[in-house]
Protein backbone atom coordinates (compact mmCIF):
# COMPACT_ATOMS: atom_id res chain seq x y z
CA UNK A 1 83.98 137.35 43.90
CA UNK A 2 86.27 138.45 46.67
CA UNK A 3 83.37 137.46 49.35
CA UNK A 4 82.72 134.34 47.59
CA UNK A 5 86.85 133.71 48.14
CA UNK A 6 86.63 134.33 51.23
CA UNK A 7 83.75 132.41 52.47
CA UNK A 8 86.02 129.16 50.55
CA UNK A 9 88.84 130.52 52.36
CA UNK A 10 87.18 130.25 55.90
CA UNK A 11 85.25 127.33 55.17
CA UNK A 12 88.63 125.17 53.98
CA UNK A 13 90.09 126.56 57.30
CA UNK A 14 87.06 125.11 59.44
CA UNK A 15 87.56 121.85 57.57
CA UNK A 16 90.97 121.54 58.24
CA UNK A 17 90.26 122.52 61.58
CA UNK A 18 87.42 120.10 62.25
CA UNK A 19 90.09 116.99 60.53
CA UNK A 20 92.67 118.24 63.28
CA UNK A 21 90.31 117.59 65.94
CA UNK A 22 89.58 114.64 65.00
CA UNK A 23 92.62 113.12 64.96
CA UNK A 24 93.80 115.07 68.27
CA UNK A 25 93.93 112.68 70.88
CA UNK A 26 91.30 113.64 73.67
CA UNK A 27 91.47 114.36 77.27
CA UNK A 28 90.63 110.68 78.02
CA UNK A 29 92.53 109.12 75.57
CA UNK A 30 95.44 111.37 76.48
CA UNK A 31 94.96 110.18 79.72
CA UNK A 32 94.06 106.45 78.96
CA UNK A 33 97.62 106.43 76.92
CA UNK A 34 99.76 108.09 80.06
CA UNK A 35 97.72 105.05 82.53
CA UNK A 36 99.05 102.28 80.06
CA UNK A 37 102.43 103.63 79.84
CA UNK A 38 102.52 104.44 83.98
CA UNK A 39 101.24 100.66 84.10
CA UNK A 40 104.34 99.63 81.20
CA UNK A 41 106.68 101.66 83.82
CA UNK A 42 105.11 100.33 86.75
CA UNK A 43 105.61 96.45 84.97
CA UNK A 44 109.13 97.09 83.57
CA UNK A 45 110.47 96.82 87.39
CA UNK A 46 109.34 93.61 88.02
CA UNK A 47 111.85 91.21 87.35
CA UNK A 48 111.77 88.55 85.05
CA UNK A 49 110.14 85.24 87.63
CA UNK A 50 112.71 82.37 87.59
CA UNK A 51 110.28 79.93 89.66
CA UNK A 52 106.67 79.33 90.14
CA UNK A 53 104.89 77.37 93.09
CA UNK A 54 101.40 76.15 92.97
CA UNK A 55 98.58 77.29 95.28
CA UNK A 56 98.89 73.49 96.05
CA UNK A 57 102.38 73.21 97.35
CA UNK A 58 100.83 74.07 101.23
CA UNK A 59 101.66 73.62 104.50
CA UNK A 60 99.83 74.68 107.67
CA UNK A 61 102.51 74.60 110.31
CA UNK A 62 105.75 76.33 111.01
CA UNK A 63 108.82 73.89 111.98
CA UNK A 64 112.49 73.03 110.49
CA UNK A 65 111.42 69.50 110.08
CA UNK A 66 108.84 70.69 106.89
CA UNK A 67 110.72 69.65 103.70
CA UNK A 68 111.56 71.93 100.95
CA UNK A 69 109.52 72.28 97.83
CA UNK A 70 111.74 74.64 95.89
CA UNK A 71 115.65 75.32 96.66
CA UNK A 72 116.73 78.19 94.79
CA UNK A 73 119.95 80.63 95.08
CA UNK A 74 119.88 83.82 96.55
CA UNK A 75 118.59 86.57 94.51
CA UNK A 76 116.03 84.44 93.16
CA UNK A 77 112.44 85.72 92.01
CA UNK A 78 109.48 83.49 92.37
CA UNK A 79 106.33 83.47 91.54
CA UNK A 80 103.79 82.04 94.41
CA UNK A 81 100.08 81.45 94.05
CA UNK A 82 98.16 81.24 97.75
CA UNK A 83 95.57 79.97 98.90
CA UNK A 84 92.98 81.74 101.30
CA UNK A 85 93.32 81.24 104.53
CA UNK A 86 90.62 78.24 104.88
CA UNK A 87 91.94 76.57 102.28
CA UNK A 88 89.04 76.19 100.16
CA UNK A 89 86.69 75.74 103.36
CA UNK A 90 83.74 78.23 101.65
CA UNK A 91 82.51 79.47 98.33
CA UNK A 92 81.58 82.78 97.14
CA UNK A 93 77.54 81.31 97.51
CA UNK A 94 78.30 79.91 100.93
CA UNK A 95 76.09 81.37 103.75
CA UNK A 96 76.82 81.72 107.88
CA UNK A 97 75.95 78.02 108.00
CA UNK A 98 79.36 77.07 106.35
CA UNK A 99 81.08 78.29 109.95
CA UNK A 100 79.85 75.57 111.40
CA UNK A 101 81.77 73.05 109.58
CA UNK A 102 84.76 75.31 109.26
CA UNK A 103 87.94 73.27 110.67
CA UNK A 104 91.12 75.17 111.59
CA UNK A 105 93.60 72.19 111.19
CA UNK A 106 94.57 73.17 107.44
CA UNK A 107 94.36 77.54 108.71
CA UNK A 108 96.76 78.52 107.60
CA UNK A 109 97.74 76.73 104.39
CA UNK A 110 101.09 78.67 103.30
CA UNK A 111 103.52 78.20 100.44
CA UNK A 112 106.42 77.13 100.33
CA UNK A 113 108.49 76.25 101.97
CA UNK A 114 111.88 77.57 99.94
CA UNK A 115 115.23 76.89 100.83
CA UNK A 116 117.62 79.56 99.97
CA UNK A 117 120.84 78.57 99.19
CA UNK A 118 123.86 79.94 100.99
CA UNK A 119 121.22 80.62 104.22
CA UNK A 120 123.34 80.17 107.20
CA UNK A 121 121.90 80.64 111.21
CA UNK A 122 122.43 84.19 111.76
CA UNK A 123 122.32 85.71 108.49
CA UNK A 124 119.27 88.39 107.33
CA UNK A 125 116.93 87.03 104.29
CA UNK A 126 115.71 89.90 102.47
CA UNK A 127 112.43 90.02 100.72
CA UNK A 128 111.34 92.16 98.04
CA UNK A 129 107.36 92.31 96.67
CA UNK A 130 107.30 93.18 93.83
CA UNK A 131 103.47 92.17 93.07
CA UNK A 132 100.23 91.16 94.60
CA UNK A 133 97.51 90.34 92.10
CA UNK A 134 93.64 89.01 93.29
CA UNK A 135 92.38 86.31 91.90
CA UNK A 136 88.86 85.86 92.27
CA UNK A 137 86.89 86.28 95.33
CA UNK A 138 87.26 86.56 98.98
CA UNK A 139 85.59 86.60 102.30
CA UNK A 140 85.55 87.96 106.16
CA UNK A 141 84.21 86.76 109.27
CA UNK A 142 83.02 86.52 112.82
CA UNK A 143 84.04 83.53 114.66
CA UNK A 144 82.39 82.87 118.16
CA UNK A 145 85.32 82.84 120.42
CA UNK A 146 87.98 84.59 118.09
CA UNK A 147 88.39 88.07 117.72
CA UNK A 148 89.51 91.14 119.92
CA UNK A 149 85.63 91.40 121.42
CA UNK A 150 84.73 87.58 121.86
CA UNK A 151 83.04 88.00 124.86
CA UNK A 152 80.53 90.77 123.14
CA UNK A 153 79.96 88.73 119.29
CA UNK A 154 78.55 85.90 120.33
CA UNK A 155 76.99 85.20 116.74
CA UNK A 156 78.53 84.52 113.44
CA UNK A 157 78.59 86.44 110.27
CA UNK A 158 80.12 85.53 106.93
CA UNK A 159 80.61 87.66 104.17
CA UNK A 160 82.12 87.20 100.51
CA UNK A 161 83.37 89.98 98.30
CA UNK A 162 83.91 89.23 94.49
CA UNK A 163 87.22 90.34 93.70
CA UNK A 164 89.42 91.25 90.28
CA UNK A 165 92.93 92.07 89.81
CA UNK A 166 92.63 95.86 88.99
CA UNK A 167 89.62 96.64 91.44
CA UNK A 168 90.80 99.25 94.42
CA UNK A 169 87.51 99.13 96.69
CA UNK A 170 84.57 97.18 96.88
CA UNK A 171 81.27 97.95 98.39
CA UNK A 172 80.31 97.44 101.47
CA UNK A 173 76.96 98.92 102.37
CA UNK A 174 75.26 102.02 101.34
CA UNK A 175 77.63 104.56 100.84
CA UNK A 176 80.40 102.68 102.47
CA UNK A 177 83.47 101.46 100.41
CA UNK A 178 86.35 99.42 101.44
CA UNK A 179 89.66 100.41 99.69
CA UNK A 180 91.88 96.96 98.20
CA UNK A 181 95.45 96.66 99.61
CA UNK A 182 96.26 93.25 99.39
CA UNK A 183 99.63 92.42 101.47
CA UNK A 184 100.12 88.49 103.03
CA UNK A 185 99.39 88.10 106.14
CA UNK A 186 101.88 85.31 106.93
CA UNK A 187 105.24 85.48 105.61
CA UNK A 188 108.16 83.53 107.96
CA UNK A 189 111.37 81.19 107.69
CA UNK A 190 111.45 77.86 109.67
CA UNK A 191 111.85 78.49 113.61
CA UNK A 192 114.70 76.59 115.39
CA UNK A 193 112.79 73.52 116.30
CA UNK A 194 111.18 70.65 114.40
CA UNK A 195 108.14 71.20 116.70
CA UNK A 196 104.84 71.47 114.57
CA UNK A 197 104.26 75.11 115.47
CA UNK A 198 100.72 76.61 114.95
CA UNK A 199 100.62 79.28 111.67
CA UNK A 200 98.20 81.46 114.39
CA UNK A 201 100.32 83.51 116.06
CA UNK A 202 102.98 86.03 115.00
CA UNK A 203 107.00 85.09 116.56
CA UNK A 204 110.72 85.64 115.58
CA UNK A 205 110.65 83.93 112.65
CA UNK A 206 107.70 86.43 110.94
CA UNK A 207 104.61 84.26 111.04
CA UNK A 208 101.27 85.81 111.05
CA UNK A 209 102.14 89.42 111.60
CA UNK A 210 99.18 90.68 109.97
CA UNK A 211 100.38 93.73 109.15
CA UNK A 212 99.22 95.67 106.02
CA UNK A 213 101.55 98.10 105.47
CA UNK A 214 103.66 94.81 103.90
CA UNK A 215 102.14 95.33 100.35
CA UNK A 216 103.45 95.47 96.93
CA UNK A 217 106.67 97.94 96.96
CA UNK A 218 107.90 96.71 100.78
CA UNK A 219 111.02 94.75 101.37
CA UNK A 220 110.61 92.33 104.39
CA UNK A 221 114.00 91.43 106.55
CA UNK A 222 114.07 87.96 108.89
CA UNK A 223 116.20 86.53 111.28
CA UNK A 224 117.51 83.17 109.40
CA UNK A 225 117.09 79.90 112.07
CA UNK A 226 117.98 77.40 110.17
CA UNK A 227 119.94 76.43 107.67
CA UNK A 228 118.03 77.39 103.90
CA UNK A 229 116.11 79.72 105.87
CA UNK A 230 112.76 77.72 104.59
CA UNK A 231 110.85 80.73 103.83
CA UNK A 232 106.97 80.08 102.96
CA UNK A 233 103.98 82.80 102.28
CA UNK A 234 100.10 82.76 102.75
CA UNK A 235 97.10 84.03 104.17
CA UNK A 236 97.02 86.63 101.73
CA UNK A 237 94.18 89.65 102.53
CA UNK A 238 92.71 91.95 99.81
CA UNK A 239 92.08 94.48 102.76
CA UNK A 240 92.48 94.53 106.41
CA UNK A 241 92.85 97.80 109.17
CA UNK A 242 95.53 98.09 112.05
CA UNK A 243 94.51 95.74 114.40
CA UNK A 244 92.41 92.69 112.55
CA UNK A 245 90.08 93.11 115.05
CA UNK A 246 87.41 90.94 114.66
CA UNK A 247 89.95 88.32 113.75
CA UNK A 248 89.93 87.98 109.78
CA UNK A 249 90.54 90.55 107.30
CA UNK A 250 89.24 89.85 103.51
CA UNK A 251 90.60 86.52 103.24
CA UNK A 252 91.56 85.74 99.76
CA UNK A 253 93.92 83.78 97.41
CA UNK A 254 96.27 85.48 95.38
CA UNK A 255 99.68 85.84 93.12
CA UNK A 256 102.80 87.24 94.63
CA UNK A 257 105.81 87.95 92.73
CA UNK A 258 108.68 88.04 94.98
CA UNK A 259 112.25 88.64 95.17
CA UNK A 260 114.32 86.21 97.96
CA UNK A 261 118.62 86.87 98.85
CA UNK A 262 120.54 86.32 102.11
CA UNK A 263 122.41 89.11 103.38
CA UNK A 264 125.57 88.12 105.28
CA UNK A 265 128.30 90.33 107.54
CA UNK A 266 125.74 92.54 108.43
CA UNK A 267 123.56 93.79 111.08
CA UNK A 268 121.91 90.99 112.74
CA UNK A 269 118.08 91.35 114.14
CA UNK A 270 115.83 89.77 116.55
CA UNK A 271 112.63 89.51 115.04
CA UNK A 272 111.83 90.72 111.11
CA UNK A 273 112.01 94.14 109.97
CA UNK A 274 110.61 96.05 106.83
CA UNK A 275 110.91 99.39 104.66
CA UNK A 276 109.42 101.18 102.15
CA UNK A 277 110.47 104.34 100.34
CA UNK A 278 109.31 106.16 103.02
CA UNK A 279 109.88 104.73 106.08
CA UNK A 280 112.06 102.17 107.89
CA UNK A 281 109.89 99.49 110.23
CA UNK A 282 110.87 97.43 112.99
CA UNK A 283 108.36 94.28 114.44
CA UNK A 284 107.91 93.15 117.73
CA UNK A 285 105.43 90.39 119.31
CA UNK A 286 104.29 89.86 122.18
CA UNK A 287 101.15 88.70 124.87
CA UNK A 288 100.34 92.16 125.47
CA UNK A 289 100.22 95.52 123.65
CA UNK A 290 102.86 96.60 126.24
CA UNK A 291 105.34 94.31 126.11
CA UNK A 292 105.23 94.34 121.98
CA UNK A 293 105.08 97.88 121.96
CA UNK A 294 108.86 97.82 124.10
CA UNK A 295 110.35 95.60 122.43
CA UNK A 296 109.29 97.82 119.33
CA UNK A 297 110.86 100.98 120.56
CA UNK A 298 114.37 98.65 121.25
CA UNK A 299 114.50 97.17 118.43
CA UNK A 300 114.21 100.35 116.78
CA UNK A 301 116.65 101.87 119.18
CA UNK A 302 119.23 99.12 118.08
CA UNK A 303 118.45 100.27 114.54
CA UNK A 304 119.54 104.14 115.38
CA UNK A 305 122.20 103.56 116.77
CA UNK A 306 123.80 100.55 114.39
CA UNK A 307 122.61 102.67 111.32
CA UNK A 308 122.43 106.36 111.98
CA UNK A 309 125.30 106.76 114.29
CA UNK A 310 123.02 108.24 117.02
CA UNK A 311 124.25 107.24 121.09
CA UNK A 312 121.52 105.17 122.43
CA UNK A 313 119.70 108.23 124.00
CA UNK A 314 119.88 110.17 120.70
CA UNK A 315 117.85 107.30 119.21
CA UNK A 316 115.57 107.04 122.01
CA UNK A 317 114.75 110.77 121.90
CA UNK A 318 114.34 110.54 118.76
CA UNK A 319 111.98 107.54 118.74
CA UNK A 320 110.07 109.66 121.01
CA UNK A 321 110.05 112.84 118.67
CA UNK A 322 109.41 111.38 115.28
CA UNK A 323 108.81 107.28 115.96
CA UNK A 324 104.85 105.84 115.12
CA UNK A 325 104.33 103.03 117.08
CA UNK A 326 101.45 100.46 114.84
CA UNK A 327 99.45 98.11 116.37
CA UNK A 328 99.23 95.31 113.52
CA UNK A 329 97.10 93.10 114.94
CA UNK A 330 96.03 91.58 118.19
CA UNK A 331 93.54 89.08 117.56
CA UNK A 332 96.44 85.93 117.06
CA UNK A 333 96.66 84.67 120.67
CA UNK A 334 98.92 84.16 122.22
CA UNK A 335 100.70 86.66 120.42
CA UNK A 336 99.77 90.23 119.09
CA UNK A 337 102.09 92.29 116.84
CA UNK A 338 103.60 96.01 117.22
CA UNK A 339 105.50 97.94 114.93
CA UNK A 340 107.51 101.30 115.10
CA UNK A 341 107.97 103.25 111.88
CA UNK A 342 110.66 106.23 111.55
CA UNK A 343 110.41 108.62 108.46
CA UNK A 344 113.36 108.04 105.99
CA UNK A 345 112.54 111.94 105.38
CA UNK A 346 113.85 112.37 109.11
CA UNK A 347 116.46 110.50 108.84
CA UNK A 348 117.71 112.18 105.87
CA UNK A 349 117.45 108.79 103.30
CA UNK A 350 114.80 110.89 100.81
């Protein structure tokens, strides 16, 4: 009797047991549930979008003289859809034959622009991104002609990569994956003349800078030229490395959420700037490596010393101790694009 008690005893215990671990959440779920509320986190610091532009409200050139399609005040979040940089030129099915009827008039088709309110020549517009999503597909490509080899591709390739908001890599070949960080390549206010500028090339005013550490997270700073600043964004990239070298990147529409407000009374700069939690950026162009790559080490100089209080040979020693000079990209002639980066760790920010 007391065995037969027992045996109950220890069986009821397994059974309760058994119902516990059943309703225990497991290790995936656990970690499926922390994901979703990371992701709920993540989402909660995107602020609520006040505007939306359509992939259709394009224009391909950079001038004053390009009329507004928004005008919004500063602080304003919008919601931009872009499309790739062909504007629609290919399809996911098309083949290397599709170069040949490739036209660069509408490259690159950009939206905007936006007219802040309150912009004034001389003042900073600041620019937050707070999210990149892909759309659909995208594509890369060898141009004869373009690129930072020309002279050795003579051929063209063309290559299309499905794409999905959520993927990080896609394949490549073999064992070969390339990660996803999709950033836009083009992001600019209005230069100073109502000249029809080409999109191409990177200048003062931002243009196509081409330079993928701006991705979700960074906050972009430009010069203002004009009155409204006339801000516009494009040429998005699902994934490009320092450089661009053979002259396109993944190429591929997209959604950016971003945040737009004019800083006034401040510091004023030369060409745009960026920073991230980490670090602190400054951008220079330029017709060679050389002369982008000084102007990045001033610039950043200028920064020391207005910012950190340093003399102007502090913040040159520094930039020599602790600066990263980047080369973005140096396939947009006649301009290629430098950066200098400085640790906010050095400088005692984090």
């Amino acid at each position: 009797m007391k065995k037969q008690s027992l045996f109950i005893t220890i069986k009821g215990m397994c059974l309760l047991l058994a119902l516990a671990a059943c309703n225990a959440p497991t290790e995936s779920s656990q970690v499926e549930e922390e994901g979703t509320e990371a992701a709920e986190e993540v989402n909660s610091d995107i602020p609520e979008i006040e505007y939306t532009l359509t992939k259709d409200q394009t224009h391909s050139k950079f001038s004053s003289a390009i009329e507004p399609v928004l005008t919004v005040p500063s602080g304003s979040v919008i919601e931009a859809f872009t499309e790739d940089a062909s504007d629609e030129q290919f399809e996911i099915d098309s083949d290397v034959s599709a170069l040949d009827q490739l036209s660069f008039d509408p490259i690159h088709p950009l939206t905007g622009p936006v007219y802040v309110e309150g912009a004034e020549i001389g003042d900073v517009l600041k620019v937050k991104i707070h999210k990149i999503d892909l759309v659909d597909w995208g594509w890369t490509a060898i141009l004869p002609g373009f690129g930072f080899l020309a002279d050795d591709f003579k051929d063209p390739y063309l290559r299309t990569f499905p794409l999905k908001e959520g993927m990080t890599s896609v394949p490549f070949k073999g064992k070969i994956n390339v990660p996803l960080r999709p950033f836009p390549g083009v992001m600019g206010v209005a230069p100073a003349t109502a000249e029809m500028l080409s999109t191409i090339p990177p200048r003062a005013n931002g243009g196509n800078m081409d330079d993928p550490n701006i991705v979700e997270g960074t906050t972009v700073y430009f010069p203002v030229f004009v009155d409204g600043a006339l801000f516009s964004i494009g040429d998005a990239h699902a994934a490009q490395g320092m450089g661009e070298v053979c002259g396109t990147a993944i190429e591929a529409p997209m959604r950016i959420v971003y945040e737009i407000e004019v800083l006034k009374g401040g510091r004023t700069i030369d060409e745009p700037e960026y920073e991230t939690d980490d670090y602190y950026a400054v951008t220079a162009f330029g017709t060679t490596i050389d002369e982008a790559a000084k102007k990045a080490v001033k610039y950043m100089v200028e920064y020391l010393e207005a910012e950190h209080d340093l003399t102007t040979s502090e913040a040159y020693a520094l930039c020599s101790l602790t600066g990263d000079l980047k080369i973005a990209e140096v396939v947009d002639v006649p301009h290629m694009l430098v950066a200098m980066h400085m640790s906010k760790e050095v400088l005692g920010m984090k």
